[in-house]
N, C-alpha and C. Protein backbone atom coordinates (compact mmCIF):
# COMPACT_ATOMS: atom_id res chain seq x y z
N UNK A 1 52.00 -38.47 35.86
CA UNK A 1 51.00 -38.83 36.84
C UNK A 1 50.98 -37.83 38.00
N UNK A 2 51.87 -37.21 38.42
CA UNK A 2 52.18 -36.59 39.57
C UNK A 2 51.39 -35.16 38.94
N UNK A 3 51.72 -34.18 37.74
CA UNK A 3 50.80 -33.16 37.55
C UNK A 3 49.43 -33.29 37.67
N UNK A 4 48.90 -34.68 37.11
CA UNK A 4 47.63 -34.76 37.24
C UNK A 4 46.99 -34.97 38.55
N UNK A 5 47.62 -35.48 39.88
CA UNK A 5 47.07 -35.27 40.90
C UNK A 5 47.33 -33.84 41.01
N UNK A 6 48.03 -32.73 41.23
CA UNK A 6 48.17 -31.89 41.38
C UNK A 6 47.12 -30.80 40.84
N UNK A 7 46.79 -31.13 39.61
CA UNK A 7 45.49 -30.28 38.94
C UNK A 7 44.44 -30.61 39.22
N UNK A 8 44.30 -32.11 39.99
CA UNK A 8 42.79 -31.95 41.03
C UNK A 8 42.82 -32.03 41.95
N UNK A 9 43.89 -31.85 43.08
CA UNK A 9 43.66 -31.12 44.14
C UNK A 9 43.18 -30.02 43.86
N UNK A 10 44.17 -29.05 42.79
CA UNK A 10 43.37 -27.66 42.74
C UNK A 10 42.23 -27.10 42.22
N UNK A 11 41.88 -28.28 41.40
CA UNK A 11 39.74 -27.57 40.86
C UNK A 11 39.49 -28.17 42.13
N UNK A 12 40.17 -29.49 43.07
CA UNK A 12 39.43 -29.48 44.06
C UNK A 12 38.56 -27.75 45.46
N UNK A 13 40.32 -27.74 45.43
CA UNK A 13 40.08 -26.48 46.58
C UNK A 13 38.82 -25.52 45.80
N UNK A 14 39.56 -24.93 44.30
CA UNK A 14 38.65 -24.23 43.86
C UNK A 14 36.90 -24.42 43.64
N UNK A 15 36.63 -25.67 43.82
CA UNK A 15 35.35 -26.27 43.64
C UNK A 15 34.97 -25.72 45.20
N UNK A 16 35.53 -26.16 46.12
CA UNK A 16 35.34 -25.94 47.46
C UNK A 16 35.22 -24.69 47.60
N UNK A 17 35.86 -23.67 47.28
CA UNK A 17 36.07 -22.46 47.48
C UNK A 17 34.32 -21.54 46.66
N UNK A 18 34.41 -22.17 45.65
CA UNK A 18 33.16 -21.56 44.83
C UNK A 18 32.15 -21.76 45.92
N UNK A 19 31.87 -22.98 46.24
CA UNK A 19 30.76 -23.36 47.43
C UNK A 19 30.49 -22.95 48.43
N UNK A 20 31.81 -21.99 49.42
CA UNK A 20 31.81 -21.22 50.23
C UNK A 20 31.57 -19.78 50.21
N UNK A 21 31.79 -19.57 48.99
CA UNK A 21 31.43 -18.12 47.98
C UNK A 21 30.26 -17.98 47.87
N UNK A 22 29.24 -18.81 47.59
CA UNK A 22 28.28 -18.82 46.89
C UNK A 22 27.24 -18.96 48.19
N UNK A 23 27.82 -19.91 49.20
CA UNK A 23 26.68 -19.94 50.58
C UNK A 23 27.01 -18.97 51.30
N UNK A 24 28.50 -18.30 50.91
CA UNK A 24 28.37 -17.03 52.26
C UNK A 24 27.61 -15.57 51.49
N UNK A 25 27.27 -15.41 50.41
CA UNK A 25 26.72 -14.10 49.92
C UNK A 25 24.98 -14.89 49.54
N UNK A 26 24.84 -15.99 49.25
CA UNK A 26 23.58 -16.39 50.00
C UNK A 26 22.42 -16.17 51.12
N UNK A 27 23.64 -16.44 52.25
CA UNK A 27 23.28 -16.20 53.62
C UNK A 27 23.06 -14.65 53.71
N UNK A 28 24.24 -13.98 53.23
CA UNK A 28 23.93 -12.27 53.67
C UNK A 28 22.93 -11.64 52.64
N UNK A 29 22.76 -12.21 51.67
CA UNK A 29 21.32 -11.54 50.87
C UNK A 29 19.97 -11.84 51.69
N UNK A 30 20.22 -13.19 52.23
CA UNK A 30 18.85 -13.47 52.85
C UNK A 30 19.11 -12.66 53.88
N UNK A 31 20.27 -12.21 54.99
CA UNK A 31 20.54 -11.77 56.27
C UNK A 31 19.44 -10.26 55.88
N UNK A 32 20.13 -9.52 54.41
CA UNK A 32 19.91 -8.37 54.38
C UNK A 32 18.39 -7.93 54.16
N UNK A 33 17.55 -9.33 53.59
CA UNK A 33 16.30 -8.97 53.42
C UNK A 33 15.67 -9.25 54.51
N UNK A 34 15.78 -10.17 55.83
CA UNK A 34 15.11 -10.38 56.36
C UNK A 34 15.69 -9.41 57.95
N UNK A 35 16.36 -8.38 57.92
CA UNK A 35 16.85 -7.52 58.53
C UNK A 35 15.27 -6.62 59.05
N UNK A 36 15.59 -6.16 60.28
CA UNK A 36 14.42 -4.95 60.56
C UNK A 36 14.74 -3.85 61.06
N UNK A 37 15.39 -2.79 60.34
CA UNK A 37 15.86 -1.42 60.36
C UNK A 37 14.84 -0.79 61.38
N UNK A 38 14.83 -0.89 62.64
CA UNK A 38 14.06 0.01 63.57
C UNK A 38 14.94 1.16 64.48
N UNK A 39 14.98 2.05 63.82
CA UNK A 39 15.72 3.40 64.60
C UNK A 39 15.70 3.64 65.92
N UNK A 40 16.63 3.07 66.65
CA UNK A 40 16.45 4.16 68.67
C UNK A 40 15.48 4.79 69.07
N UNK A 41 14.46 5.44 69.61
CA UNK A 41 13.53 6.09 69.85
C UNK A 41 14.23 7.54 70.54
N UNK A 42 14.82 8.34 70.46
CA UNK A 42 14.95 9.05 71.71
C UNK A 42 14.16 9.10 72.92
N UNK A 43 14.96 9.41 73.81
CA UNK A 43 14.64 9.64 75.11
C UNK A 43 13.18 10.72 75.26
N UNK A 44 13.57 11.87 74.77
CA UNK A 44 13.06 12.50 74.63
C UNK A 44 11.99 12.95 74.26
N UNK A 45 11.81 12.38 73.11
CA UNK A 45 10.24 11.33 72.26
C UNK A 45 9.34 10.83 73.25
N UNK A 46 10.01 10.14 73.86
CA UNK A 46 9.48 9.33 75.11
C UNK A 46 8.65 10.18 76.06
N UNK A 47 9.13 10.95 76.47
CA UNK A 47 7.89 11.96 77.28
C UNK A 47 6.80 11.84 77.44
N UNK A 48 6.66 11.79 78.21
CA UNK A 48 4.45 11.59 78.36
C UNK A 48 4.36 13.74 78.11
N UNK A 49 3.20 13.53 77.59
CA UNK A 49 3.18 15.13 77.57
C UNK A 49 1.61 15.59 78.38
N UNK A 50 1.84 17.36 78.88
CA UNK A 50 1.22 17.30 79.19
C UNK A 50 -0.22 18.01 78.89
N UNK A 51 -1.43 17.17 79.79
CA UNK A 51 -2.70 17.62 78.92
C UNK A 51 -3.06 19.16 79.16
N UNK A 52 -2.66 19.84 80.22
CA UNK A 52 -3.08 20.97 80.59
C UNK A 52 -2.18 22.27 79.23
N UNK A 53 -3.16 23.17 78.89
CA UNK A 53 -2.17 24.14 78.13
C UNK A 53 -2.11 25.09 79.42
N UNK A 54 -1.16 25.82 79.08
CA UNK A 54 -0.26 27.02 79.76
C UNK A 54 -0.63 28.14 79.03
N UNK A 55 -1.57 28.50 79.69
CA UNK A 55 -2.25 29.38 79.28
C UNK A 55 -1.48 31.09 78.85
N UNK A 56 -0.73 31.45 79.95
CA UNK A 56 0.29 32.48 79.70
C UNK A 56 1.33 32.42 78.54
N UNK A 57 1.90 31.53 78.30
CA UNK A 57 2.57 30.82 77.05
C UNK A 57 1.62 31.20 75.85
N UNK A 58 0.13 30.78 75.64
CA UNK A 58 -0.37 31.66 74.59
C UNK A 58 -0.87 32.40 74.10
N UNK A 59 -0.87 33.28 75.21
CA UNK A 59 -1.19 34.68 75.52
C UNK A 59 0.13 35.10 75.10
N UNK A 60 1.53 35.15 75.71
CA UNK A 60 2.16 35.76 74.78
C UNK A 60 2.65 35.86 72.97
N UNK A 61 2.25 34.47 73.13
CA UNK A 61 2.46 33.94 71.26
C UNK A 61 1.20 34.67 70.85
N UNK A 62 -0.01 34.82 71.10
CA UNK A 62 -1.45 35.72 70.41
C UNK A 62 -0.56 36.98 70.00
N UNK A 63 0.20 38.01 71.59
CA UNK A 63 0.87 39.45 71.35
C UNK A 63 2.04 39.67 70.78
N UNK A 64 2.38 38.46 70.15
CA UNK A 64 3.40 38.67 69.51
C UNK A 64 3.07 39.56 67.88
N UNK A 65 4.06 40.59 67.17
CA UNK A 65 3.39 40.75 66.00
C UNK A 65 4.68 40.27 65.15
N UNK A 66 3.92 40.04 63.39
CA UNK A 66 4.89 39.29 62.60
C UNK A 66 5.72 40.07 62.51
């Protein structure tokens, strides 16, 4: 009598254990699809730019030769 409680405590835990297995890679499949990979922007990116060209700037790029 005493082994047989003993062998269902343990499909117990293991029953338990499957259930925690099974809802925690659940959760992170759904985590991973419903994820939104949006990259940092740099700073730099950020810049307002400006509308005026610099005119000397392409005057030298025209005299440049290949």
């Amino acid at each position: 009598m005493r082994k047989n409680k003993i062998d269902r405590d343990i499909v117990m835990v293991l029953v338990m254990t499957l259930i925690t297995l099974t809802a925690w890679v659940g959760f992170e499949v759904y985590r991973a699809y419903t994820r939104v990979n949006i990259s940092p922007v740099p700073d730099k990116q950020l810049l307002k730019l400006s509308p005026t060209l610099d005119i000397p700037v392409l005057e030298k790029l025209e005299s440049r030769t290949p």
